[in-house]
N, C-alpha and C. Protein backbone atom coordinates (compact mmCIF):
# COMPACT_ATOMS: atom_id res chain seq x y z
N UNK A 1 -55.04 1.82 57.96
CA UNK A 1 -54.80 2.00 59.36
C UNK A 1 -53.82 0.92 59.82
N UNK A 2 -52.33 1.49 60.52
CA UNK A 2 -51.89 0.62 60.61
C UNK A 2 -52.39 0.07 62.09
N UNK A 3 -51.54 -1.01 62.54
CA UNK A 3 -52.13 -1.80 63.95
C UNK A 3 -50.73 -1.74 64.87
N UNK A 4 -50.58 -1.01 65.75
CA UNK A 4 -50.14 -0.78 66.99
C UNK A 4 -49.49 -2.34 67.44
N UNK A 5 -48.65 -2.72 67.90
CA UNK A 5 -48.04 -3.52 68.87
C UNK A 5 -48.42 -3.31 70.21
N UNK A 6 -48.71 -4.54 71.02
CA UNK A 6 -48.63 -4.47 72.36
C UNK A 6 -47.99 -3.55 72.76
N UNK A 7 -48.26 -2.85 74.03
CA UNK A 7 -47.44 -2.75 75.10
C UNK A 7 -45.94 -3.37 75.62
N UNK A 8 -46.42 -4.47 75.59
CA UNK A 8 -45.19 -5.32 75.98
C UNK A 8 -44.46 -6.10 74.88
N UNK A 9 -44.87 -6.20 73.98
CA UNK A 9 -44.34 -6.29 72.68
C UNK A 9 -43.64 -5.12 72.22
N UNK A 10 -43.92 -3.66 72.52
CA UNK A 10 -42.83 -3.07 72.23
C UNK A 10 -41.57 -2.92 73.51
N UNK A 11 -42.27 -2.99 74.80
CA UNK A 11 -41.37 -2.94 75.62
C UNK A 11 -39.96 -4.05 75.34
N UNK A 12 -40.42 -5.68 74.87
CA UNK A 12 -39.90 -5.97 74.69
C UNK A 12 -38.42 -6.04 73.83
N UNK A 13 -39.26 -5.10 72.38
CA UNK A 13 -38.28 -4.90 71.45
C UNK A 13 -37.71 -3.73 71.95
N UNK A 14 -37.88 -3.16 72.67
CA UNK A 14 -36.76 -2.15 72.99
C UNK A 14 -36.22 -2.52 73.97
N UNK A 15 -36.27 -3.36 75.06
CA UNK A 15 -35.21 -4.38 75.62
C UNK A 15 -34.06 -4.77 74.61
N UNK A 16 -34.77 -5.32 73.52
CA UNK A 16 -33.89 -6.40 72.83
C UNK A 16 -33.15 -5.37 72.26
N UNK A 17 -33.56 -4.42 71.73
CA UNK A 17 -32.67 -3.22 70.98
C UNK A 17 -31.12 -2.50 71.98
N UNK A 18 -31.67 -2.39 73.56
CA UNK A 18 -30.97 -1.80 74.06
C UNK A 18 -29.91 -3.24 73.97
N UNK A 19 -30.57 -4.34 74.74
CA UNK A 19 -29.16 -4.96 74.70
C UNK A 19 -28.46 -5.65 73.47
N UNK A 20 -28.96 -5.51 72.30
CA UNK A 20 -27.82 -5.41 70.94
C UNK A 20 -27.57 -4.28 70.76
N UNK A 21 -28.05 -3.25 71.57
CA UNK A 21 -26.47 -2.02 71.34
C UNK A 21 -25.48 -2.13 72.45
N UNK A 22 -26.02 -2.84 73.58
CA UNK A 22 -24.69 -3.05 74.62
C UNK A 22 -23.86 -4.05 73.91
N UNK A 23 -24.54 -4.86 73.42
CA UNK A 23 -23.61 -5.74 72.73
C UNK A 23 -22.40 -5.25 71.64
N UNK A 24 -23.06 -4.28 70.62
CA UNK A 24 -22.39 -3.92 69.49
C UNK A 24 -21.43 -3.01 70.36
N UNK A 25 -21.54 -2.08 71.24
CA UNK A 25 -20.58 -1.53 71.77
C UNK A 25 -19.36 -2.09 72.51
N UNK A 26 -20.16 -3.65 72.98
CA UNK A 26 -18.89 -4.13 73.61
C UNK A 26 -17.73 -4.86 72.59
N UNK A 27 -18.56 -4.71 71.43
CA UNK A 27 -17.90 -5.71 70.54
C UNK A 27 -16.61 -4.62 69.83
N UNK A 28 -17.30 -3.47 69.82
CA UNK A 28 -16.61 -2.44 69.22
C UNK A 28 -15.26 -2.24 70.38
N UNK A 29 -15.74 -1.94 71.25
CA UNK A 29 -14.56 -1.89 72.70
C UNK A 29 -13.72 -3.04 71.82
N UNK A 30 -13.81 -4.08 71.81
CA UNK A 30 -13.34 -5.92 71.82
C UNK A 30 -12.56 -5.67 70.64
N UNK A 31 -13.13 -4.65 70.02
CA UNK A 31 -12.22 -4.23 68.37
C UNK A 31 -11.00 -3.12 68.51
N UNK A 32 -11.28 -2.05 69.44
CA UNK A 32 -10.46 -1.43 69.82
C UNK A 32 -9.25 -1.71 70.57
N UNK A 33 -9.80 -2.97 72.09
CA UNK A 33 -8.25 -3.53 72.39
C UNK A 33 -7.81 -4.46 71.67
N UNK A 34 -8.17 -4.79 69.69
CA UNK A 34 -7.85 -5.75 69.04
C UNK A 34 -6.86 -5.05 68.54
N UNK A 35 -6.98 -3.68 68.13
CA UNK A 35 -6.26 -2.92 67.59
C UNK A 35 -5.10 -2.42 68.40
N UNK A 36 -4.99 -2.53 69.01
CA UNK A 36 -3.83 -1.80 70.49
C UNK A 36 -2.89 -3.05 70.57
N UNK A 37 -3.65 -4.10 70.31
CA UNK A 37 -3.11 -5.69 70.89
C UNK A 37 -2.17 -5.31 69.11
N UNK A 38 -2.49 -5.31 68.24
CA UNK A 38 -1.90 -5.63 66.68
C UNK A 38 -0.90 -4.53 66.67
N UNK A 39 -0.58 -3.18 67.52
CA UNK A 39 -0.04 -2.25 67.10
C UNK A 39 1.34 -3.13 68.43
N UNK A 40 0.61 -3.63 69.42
CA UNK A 40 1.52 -4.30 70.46
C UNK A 40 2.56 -5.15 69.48
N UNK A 41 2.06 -5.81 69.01
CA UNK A 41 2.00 -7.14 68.05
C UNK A 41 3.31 -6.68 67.42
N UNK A 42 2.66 -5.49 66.64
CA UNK A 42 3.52 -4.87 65.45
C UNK A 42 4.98 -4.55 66.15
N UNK A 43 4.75 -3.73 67.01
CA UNK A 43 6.14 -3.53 67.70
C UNK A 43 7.52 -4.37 68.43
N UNK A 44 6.42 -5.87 68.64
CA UNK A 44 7.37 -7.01 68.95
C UNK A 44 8.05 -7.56 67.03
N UNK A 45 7.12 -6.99 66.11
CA UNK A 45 7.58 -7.49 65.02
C UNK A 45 8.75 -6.98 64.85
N UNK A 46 8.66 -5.70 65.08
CA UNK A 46 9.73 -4.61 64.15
C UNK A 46 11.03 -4.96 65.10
N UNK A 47 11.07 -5.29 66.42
CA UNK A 47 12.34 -5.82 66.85
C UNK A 47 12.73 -6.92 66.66
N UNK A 48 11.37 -8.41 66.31
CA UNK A 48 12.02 -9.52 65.72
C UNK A 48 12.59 -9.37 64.78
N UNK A 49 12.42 -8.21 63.78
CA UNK A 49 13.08 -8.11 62.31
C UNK A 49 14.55 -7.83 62.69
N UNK A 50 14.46 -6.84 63.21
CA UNK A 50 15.78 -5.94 63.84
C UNK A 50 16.81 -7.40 64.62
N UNK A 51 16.33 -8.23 65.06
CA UNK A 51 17.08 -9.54 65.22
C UNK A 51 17.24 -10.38 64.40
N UNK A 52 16.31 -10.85 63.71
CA UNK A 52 16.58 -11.76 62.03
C UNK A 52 17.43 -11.20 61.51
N UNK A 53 17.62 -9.80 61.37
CA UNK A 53 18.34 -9.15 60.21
C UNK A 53 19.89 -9.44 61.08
N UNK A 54 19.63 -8.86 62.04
CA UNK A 54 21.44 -8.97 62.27
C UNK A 54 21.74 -10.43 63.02
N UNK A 55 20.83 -11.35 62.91
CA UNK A 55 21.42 -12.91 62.77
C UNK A 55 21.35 -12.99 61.36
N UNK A 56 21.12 -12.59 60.67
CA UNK A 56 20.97 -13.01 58.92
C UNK A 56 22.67 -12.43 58.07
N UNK A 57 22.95 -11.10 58.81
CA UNK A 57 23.80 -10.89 58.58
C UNK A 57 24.74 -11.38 59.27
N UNK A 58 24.90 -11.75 60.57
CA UNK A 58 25.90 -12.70 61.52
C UNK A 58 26.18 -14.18 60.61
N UNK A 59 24.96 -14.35 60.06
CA UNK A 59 25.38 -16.08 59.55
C UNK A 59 25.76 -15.59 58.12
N UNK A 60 25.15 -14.47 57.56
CA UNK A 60 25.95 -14.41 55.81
C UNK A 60 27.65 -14.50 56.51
N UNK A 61 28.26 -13.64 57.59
CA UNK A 61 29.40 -12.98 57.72
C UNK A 61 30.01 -15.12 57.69
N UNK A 62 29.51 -15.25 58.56
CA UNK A 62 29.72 -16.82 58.77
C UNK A 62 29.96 -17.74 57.76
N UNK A 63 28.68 -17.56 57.00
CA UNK A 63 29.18 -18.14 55.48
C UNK A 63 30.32 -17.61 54.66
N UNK A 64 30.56 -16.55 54.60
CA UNK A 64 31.86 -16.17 53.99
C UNK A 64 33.01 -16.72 54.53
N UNK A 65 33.34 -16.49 56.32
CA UNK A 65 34.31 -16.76 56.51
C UNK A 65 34.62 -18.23 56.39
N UNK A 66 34.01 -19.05 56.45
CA UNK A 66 33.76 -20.66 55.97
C UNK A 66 34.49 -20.73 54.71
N UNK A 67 34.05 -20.19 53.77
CA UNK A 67 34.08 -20.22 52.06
C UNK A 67 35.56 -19.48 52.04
N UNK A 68 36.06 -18.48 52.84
CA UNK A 68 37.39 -18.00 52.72
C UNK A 68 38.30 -19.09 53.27
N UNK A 69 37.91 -19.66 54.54
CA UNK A 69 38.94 -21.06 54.94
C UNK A 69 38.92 -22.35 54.54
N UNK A 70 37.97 -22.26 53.51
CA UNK A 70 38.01 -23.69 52.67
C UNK A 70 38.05 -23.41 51.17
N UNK A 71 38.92 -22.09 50.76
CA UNK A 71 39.27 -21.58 49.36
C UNK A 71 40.20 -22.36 48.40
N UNK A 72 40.84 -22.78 49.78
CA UNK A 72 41.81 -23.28 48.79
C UNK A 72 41.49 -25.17 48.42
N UNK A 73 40.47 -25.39 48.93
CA UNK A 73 40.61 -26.76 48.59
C UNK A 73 38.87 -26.80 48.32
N UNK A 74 37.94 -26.47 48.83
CA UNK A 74 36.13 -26.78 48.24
C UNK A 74 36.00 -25.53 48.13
N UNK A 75 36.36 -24.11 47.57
CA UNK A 75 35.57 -23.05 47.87
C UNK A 75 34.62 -23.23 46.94
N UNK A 76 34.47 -23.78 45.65
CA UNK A 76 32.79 -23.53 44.69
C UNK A 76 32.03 -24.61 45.76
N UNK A 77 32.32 -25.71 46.00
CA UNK A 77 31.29 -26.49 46.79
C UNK A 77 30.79 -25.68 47.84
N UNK A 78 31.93 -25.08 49.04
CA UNK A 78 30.83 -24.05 49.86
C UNK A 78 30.56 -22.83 49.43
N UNK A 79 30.35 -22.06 48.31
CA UNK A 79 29.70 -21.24 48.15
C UNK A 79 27.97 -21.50 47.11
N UNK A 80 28.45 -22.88 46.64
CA UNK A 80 27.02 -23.26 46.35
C UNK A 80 26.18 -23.88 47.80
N UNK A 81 26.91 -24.46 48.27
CA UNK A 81 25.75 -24.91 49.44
C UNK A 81 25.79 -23.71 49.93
N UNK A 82 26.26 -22.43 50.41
CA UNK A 82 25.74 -21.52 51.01
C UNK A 82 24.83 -21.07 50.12
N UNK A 83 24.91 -20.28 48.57
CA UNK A 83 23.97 -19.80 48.00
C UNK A 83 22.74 -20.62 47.66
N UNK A 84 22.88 -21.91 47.83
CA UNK A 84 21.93 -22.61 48.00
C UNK A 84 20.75 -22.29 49.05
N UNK A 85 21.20 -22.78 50.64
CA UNK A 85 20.76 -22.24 51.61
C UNK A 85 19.92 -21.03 51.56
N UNK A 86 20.41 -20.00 51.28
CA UNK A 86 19.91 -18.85 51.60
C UNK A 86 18.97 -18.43 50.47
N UNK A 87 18.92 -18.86 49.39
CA UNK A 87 17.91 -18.55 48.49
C UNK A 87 16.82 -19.50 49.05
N UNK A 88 17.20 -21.09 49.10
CA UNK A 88 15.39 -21.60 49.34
C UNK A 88 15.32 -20.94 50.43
N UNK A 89 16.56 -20.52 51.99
CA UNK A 89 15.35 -20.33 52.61
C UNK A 89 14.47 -18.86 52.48
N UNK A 90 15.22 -17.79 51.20
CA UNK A 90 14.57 -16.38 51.55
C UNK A 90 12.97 -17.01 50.19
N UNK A 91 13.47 -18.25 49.27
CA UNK A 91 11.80 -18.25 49.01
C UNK A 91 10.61 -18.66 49.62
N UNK A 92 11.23 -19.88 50.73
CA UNK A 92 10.25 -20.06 51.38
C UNK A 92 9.74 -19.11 52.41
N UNK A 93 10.22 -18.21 53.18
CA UNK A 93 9.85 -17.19 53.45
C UNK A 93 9.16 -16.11 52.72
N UNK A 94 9.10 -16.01 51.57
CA UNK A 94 8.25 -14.78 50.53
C UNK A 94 6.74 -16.17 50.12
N UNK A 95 6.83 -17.16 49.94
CA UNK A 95 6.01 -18.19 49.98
C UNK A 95 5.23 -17.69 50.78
N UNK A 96 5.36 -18.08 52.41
CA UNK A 96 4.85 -18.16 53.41
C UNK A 96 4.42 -16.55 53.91
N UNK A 97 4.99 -15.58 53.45
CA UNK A 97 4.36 -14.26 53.27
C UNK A 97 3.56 -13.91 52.73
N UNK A 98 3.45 -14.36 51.72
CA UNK A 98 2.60 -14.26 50.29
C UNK A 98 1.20 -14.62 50.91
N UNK A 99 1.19 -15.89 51.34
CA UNK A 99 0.25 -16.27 51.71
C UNK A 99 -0.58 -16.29 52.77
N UNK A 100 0.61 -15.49 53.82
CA UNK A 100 -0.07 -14.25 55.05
C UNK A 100 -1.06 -13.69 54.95
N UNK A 101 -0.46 -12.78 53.61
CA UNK A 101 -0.91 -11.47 53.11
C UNK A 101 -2.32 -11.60 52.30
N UNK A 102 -2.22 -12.46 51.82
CA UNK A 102 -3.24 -12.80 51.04
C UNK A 102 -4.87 -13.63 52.16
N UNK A 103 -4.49 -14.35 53.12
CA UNK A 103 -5.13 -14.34 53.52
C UNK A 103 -6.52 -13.17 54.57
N UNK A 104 -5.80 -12.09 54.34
CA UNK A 104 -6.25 -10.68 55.09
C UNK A 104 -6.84 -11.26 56.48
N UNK A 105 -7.61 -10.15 57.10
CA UNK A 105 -7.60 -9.83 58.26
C UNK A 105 -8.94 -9.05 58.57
N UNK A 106 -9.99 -9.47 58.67
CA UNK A 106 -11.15 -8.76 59.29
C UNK A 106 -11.88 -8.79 60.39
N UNK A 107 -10.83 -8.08 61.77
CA UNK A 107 -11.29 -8.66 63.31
C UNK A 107 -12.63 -8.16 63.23
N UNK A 108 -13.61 -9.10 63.56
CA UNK A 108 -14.99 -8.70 64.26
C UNK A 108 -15.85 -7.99 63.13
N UNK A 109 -15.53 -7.40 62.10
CA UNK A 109 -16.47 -6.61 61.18
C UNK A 109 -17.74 -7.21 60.49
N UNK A 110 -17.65 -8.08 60.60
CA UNK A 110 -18.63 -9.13 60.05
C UNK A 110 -19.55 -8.86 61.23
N UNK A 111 -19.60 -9.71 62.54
CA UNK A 111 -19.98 -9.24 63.46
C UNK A 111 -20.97 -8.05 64.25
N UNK A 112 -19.83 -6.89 63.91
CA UNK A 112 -20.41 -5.61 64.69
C UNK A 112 -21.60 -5.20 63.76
N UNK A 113 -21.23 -5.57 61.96
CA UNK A 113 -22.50 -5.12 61.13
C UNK A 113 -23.86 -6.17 61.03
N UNK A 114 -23.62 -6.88 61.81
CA UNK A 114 -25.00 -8.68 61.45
C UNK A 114 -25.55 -7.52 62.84
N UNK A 115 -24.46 -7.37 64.30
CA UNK A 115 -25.29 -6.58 65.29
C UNK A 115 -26.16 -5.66 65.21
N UNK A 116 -25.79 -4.61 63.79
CA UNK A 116 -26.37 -2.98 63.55
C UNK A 116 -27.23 -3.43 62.98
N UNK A 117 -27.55 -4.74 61.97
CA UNK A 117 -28.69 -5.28 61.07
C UNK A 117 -29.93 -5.41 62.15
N UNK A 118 -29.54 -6.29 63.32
CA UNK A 118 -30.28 -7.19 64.13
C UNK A 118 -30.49 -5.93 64.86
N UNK A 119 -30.03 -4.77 65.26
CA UNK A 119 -30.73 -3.77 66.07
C UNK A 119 -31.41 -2.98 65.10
N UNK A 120 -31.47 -2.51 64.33
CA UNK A 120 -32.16 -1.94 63.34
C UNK A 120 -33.42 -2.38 63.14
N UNK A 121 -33.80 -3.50 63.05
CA UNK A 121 -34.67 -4.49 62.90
C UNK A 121 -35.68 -4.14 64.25
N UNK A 122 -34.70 -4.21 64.79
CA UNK A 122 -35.50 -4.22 66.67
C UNK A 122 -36.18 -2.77 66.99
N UNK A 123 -35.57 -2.07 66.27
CA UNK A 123 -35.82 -0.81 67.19
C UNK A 123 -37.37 -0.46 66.60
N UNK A 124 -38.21 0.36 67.92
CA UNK A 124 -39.80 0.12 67.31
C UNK A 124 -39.73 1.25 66.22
């Protein structure tokens, strides 16, 4: 035979249940404008690229014309300091990507599932 809970012992846990599902829902909301905010995010990316790229190509054009007006007297010296330049800086950039990427990205998921544990638990 099992033994019944209070009255107010269950009232309680179903208090506590309702408000860790207001919670998990708000958290879920909190995940949804996380996602709207990253797609925001994304779209300021794709035009910072769209500007790196054509300053990347503005300064290659730059480096050439440099290396064409100093041909006749340093052109290997400025075309090594240019190819210099632009390789460390495109490794330190794949560096510092690398290690973006690798770090991943899990808004709130940890979170919303400890919430579904802790209401689960609760509910009579």
């Amino acid at each position: 035979m099992s033994e019944q809970p209070p009255p107010l012992a269950r009232s309680l846990r179903g208090l506590a249940a309702t408000l860790l599902g207001l919670a998990q829902v708000r958290l879920e909301l909190l995940s949804v404008e996380a996602r709207e905010e990253a797609l925001r995010l994304g779209e300021i990316l794709l035009y910072g690229a769209i500007a790196l790229t054509m300053l990347s190509v503005g300064v290659a054009f730059l480096a050439i014309f440099l290396t064409v007006l100093l041909w006749d007297s340093h052109r290997l010296l400025a075309l090594a300091v240019f190819a210099t330049l632009f390789v460390s800086g495109g490794i330190v950039a794949a560096w510092v990507a690398r290690d973006r990427v690798r770090q991943g990205s899990r808004l709130f998921a940890e979170s919303i599932r400890e919430l579904q544990k802790d209401r689960t638990k609760l509910e009579p």
